[in-house]
Protein backbone atom coordinates (compact mmCIF):
# COMPACT_ATOMS: atom_id res chain seq x y z
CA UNK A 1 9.07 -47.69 -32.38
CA UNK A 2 11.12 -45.58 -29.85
CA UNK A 3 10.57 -45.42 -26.07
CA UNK A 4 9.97 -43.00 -24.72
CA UNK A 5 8.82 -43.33 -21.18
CA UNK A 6 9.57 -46.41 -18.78
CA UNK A 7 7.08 -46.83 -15.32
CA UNK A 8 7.03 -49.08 -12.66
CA UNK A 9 5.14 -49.09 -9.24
CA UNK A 10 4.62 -51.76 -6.25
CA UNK A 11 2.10 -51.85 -4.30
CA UNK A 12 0.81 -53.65 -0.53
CA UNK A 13 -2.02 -55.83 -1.94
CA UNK A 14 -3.42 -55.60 1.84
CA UNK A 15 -3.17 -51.16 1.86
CA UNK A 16 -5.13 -51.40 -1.54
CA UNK A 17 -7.91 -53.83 0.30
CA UNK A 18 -8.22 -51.81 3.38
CA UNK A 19 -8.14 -48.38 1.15
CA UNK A 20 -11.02 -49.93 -0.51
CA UNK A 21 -12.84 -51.22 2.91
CA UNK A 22 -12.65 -48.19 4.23
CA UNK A 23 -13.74 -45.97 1.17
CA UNK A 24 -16.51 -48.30 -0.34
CA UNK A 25 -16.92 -45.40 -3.22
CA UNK A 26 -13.04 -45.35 -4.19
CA UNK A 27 -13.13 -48.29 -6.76
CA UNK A 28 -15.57 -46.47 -8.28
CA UNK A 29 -13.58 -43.61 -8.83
CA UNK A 30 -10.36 -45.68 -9.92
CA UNK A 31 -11.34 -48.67 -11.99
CA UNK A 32 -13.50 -49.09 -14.99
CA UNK A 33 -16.56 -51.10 -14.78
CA UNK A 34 -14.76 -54.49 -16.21
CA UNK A 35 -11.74 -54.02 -14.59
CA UNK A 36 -14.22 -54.34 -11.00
CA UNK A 37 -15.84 -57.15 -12.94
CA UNK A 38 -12.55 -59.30 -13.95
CA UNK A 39 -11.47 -58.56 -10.20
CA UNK A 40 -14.70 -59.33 -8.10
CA UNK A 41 -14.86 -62.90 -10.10
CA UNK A 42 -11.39 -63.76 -8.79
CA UNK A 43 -10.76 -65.54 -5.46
CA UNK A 44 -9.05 -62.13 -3.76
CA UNK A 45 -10.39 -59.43 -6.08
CA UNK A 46 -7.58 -56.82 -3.94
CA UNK A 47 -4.80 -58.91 -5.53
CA UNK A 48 -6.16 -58.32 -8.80
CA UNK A 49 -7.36 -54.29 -8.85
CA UNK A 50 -3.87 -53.81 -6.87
CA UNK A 51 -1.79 -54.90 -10.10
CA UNK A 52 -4.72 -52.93 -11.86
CA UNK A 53 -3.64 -50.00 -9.73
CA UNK A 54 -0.03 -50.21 -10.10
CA UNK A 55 -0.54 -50.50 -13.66
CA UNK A 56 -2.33 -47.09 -13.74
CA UNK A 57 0.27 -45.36 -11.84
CA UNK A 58 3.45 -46.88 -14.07
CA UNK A 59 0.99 -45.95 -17.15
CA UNK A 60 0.82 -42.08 -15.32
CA UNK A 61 4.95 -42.30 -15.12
CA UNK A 62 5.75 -43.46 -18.24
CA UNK A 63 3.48 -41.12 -20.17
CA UNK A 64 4.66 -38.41 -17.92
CA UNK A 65 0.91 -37.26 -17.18
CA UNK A 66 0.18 -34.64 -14.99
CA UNK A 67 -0.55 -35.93 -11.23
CA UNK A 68 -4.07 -35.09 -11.41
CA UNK A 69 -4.75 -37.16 -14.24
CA UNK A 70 -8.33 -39.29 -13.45
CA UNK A 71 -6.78 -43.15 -13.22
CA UNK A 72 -10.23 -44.59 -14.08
CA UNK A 73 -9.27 -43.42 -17.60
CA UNK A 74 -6.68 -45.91 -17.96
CA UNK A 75 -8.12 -49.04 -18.28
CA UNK A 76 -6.21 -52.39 -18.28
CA UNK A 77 -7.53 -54.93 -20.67
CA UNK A 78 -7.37 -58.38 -19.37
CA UNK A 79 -6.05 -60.92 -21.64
CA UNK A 80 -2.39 -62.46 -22.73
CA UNK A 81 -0.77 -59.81 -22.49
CA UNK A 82 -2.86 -57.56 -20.95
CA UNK A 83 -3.34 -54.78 -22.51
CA UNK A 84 -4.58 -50.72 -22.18
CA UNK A 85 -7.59 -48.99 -22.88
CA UNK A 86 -7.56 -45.21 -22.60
CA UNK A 87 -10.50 -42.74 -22.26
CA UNK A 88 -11.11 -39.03 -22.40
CA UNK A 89 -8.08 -36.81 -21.30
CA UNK A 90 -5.86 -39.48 -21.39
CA UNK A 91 -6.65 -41.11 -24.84
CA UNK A 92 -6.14 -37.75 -26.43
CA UNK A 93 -3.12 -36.95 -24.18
CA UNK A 94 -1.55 -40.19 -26.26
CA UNK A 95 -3.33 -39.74 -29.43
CA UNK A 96 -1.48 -36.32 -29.59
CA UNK A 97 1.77 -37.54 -28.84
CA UNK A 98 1.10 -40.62 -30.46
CA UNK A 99 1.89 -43.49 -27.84
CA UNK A 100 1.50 -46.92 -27.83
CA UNK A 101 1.88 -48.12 -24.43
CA UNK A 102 2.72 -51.56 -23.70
CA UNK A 103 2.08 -53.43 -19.52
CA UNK A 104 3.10 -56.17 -17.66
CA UNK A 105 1.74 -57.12 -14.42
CA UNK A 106 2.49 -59.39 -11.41
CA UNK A 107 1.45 -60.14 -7.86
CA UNK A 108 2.03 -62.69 -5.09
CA UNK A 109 0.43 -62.92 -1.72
CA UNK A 110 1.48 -59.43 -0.54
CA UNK A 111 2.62 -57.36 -3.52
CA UNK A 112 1.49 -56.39 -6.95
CA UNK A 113 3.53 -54.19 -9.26
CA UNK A 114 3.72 -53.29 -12.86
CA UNK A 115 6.11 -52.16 -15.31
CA UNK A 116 4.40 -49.71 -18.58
CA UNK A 117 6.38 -49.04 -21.49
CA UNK A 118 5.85 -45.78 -23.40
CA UNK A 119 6.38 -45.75 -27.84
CA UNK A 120 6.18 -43.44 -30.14
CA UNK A 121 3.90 -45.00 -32.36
């Protein structure tokens, strides 16, 4: 396989929780109904949709998808390693180009980041 896209983003775990205080209806619009599930069963659910969210937005970079692209169509898939699920636009955005895309994830008590790794399959 041959890269061909590299993404990274960081994010405040505490701008993500207070985005999602604020705007009850947002993790609606940004995360997949098991991603909320695999976060809400955590002790800080913020830490967890945070790396979620940077995920999304190093996904959106390495792909190099438009900026309007709908981030609830990315999905990250829980598990060792975690993994990505893609739906509607974006599944046939890499079906066409035909990318595998790879994650990695981490967080600590104030930041969560991501790194997503684009292939030609």
């Amino acid at each position: 396989m041959a890269t061909v896209g590299l993404g990274i983003d960081l994010v405040e775990i505490s701008r993500v929780e207070r985005a999602l205080e604020r705007h009850p209806r947002l993790a609606d619009r940004l995360f997949t109904e098991a991603e909320l599930e695999y976060s809400t069963a955590r002790g800080r659910p913020g830490r967890h949709l945070a790396a979620r969210f940077a995920a999304k937005e190093a996904a959106v970079k390495a792909m190099s998808l438009s900026p309007g692209v709908r981030l609830k169509d990315i999905e990250v898939v829980s598990g060792s390693p975690p993994e990505f699920r893609f739906h509607r636009e974006v599944a046939a955005t890499a079906s066409e180009r035909r990318l595998s895309v790879r994650v990695s994830l981490t967080h600590d008590r104030e930041t969560a980041g991501a790194v997503a790794i684009a292939e030609v399959a």
